[in-house]
PDB file of N, CA and C in Angstrom:
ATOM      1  N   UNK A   1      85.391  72.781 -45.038  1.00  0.00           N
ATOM      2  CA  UNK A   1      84.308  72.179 -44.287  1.00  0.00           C
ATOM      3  C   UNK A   1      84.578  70.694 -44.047  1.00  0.00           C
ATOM      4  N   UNK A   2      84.732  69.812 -45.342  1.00  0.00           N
ATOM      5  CA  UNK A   2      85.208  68.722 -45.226  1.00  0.00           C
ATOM      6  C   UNK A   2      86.677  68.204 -44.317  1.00  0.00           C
ATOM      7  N   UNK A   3      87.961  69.195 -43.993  1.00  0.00           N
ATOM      8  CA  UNK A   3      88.770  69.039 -43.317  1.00  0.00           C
ATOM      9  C   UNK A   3      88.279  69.300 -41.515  1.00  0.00           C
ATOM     10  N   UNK A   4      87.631  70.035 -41.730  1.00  0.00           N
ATOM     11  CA  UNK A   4      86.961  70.274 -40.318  1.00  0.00           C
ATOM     12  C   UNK A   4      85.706  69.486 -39.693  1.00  0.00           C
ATOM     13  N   UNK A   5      84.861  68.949 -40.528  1.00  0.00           N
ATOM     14  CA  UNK A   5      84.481  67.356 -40.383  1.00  0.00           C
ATOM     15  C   UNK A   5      85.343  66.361 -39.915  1.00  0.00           C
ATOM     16  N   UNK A   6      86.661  66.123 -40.754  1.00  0.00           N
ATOM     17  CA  UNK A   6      87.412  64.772 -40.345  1.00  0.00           C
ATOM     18  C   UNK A   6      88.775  65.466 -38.937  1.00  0.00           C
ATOM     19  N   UNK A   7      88.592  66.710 -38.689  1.00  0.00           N
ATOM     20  CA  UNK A   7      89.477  66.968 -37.226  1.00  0.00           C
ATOM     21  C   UNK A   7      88.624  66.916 -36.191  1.00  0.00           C
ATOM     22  N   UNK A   8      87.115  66.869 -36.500  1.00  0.00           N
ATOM     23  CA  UNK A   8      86.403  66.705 -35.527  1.00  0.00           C
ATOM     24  C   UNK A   8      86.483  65.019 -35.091  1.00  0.00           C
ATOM     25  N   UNK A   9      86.029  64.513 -36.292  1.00  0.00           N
ATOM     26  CA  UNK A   9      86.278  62.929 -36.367  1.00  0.00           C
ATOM     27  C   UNK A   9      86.939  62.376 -35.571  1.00  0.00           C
ATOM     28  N   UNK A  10      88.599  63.145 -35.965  1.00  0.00           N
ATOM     29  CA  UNK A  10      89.329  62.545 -35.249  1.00  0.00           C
ATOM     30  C   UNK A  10      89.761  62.836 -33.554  1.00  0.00           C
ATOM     31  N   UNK A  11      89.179  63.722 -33.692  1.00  0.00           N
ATOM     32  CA  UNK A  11      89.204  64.164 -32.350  1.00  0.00           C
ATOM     33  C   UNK A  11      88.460  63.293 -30.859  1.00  0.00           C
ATOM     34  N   UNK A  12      86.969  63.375 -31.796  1.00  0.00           N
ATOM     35  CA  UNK A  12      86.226  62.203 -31.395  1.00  0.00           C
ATOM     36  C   UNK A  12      86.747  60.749 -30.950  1.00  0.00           C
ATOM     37  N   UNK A  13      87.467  60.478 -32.088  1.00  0.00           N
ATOM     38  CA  UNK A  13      88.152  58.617 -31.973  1.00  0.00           C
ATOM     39  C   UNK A  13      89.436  59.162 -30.970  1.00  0.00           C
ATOM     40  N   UNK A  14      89.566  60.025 -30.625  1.00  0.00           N
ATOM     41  CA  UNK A  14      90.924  60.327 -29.631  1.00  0.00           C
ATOM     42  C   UNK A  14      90.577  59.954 -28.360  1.00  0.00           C
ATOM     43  N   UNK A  15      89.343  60.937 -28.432  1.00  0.00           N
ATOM     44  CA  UNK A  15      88.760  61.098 -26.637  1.00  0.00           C
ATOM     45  C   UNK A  15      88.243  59.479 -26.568  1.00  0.00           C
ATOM     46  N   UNK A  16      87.299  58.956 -27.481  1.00  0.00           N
ATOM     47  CA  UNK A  16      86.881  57.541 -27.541  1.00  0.00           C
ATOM     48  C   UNK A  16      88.199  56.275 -26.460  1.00  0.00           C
ATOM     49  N   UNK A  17      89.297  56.704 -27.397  1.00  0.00           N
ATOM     50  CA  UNK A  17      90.353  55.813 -27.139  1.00  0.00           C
ATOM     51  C   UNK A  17      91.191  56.189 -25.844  1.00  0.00           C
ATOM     52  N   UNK A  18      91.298  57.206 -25.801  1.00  0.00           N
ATOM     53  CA  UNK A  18      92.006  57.532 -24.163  1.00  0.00           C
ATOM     54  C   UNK A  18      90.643  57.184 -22.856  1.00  0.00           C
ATOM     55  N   UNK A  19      89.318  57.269 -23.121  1.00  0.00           N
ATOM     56  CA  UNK A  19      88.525  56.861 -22.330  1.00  0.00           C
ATOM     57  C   UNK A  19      88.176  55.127 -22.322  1.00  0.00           C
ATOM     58  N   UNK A  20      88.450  54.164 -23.435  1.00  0.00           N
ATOM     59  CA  UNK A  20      88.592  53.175 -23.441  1.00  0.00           C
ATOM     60  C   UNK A  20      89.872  52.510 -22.312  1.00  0.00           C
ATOM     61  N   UNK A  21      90.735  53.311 -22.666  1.00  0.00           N
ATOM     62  CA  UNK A  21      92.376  52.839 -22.609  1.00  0.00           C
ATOM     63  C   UNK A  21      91.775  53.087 -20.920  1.00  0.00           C
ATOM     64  N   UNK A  22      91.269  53.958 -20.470  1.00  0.00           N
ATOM     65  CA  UNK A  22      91.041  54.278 -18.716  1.00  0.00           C
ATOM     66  C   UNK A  22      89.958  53.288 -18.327  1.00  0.00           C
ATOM     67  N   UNK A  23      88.822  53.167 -18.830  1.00  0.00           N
ATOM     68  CA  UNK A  23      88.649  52.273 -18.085  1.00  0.00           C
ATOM     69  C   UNK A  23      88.705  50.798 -17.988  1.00  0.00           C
ATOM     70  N   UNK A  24      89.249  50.518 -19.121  1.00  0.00           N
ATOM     71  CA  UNK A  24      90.200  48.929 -19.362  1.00  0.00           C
ATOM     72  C   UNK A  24      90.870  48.880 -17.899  1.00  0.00           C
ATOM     73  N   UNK A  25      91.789  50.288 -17.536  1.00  0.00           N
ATOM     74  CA  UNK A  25      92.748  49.600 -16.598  1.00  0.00           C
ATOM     75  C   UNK A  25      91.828  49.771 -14.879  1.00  0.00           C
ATOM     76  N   UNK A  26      90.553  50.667 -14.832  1.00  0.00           N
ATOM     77  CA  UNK A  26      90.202  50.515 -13.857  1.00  0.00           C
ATOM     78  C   UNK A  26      89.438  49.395 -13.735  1.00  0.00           C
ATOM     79  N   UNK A  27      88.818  48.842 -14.725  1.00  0.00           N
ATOM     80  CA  UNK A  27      88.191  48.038 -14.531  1.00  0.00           C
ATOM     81  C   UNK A  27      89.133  46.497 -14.278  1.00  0.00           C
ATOM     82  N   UNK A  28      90.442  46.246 -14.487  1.00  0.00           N
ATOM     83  CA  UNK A  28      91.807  45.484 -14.235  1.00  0.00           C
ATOM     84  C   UNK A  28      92.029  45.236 -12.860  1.00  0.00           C
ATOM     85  N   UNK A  29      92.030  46.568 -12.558  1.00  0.00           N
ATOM     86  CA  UNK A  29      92.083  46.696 -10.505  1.00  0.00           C
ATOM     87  C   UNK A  29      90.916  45.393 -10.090  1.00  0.00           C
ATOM     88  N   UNK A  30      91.285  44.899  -9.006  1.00  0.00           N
ATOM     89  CA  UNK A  30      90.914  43.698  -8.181  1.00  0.00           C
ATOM     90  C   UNK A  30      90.040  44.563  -7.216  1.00  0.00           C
ATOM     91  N   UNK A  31      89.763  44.027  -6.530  1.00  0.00           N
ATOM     92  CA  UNK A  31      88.644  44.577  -5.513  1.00  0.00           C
ATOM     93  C   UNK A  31      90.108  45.145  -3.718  1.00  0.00           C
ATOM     94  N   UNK A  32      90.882  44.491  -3.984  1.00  0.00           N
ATOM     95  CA  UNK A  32      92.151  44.339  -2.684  1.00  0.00           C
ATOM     96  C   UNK A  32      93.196  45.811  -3.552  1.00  0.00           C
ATOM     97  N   UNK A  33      93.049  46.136  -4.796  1.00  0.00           N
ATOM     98  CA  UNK A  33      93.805  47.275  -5.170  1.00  0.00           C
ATOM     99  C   UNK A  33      93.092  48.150  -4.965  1.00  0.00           C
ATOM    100  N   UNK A  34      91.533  48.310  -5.401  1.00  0.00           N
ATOM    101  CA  UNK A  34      90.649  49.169  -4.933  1.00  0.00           C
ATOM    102  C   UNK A  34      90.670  49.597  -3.491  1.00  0.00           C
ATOM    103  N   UNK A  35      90.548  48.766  -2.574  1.00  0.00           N
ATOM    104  CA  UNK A  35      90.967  48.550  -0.895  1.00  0.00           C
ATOM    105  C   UNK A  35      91.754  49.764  -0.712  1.00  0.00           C
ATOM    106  N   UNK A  36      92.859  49.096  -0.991  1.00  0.00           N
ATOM    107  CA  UNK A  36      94.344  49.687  -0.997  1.00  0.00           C
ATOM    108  C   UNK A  36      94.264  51.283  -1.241  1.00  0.00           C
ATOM    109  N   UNK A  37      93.761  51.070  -2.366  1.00  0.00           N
ATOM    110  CA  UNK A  37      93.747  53.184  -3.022  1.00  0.00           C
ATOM    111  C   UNK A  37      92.243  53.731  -2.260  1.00  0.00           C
ATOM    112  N   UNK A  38      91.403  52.906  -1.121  1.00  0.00           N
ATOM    113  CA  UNK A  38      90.281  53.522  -0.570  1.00  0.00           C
ATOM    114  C   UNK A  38      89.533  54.228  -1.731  1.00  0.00           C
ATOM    115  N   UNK A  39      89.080  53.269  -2.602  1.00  0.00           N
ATOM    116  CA  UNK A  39      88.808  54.011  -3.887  1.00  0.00           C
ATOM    117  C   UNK A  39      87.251  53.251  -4.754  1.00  0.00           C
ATOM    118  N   UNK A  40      86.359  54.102  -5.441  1.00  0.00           N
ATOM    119  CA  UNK A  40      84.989  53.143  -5.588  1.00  0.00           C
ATOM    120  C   UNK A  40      85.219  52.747  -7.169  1.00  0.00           C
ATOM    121  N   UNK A  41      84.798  52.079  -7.941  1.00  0.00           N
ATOM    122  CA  UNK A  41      85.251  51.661  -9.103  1.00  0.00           C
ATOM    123  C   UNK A  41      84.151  52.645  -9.698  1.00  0.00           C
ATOM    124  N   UNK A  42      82.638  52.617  -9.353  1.00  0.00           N
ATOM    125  CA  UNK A  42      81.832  53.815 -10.077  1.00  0.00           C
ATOM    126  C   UNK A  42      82.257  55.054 -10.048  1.00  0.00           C
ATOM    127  N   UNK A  43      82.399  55.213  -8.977  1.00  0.00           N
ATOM    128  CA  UNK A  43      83.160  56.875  -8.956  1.00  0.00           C
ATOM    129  C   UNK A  43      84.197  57.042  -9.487  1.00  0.00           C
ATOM    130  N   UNK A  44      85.288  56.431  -9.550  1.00  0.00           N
ATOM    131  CA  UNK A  44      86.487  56.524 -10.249  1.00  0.00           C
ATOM    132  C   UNK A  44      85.737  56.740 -12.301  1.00  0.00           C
ATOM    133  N   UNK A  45      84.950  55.397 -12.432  1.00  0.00           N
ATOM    134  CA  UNK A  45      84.642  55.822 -13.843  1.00  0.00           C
ATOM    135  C   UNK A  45      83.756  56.924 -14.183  1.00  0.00           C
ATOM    136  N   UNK A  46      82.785  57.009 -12.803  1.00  0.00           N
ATOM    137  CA  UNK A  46      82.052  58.645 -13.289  1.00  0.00           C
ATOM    138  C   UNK A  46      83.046  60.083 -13.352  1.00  0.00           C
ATOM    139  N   UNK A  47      84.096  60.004 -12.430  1.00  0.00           N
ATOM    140  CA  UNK A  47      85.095  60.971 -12.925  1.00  0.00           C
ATOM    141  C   UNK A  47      86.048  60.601 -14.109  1.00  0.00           C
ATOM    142  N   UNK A  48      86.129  60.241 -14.657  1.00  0.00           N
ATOM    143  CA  UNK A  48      87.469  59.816 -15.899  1.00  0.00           C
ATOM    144  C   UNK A  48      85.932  60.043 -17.217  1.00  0.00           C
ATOM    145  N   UNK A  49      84.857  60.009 -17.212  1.00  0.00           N
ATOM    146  CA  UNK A  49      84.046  60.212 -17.802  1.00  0.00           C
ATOM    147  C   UNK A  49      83.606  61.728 -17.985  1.00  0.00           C
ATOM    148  N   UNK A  50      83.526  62.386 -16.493  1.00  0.00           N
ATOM    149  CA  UNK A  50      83.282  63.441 -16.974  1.00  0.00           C
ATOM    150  C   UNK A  50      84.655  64.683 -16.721  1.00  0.00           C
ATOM    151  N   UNK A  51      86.028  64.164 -16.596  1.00  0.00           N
ATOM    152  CA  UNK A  51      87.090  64.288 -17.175  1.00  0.00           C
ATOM    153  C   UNK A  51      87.451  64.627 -18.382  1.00  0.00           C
ATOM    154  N   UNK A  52      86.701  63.725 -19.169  1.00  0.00           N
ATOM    155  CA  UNK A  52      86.963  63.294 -20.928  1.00  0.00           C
ATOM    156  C   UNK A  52      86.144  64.087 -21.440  1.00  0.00           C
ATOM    157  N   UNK A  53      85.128  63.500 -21.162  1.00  0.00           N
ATOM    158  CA  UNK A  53      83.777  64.223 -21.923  1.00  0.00           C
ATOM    159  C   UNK A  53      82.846  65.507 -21.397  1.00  0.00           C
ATOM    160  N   UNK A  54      83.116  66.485 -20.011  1.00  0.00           N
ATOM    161  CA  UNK A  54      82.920  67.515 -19.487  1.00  0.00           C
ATOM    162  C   UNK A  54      81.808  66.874 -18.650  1.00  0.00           C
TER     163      UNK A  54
END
């Protein structure tokens, strides 16, 4: 029970950190890279959100 507590745990701090690590770099993009990729910065993070987290 206790090992399956801490794979959940860690599972948790996984998805946490690969969804950090994404939107660090969208939020990096300039408004002229956004341009470029014809791309919305909300929408980009509402998909990488429900990507991660369903």
């Amino acid at each position: 029970m206790f090992d399956n507590l801490v794979s959940r745990a860690r599972a948790r701090m996984a998805k946490r950190r690969h969804y950090n690590r994404l939107v660090a770099e969208i939020e990096n993009l300039s408004s002229r890279d956004l341009a470029d990729l014809r791309a919305d910065r909300s929408e980009m993070l509402y998909q990488i959100h429900k990507q991660i987290y369903g």
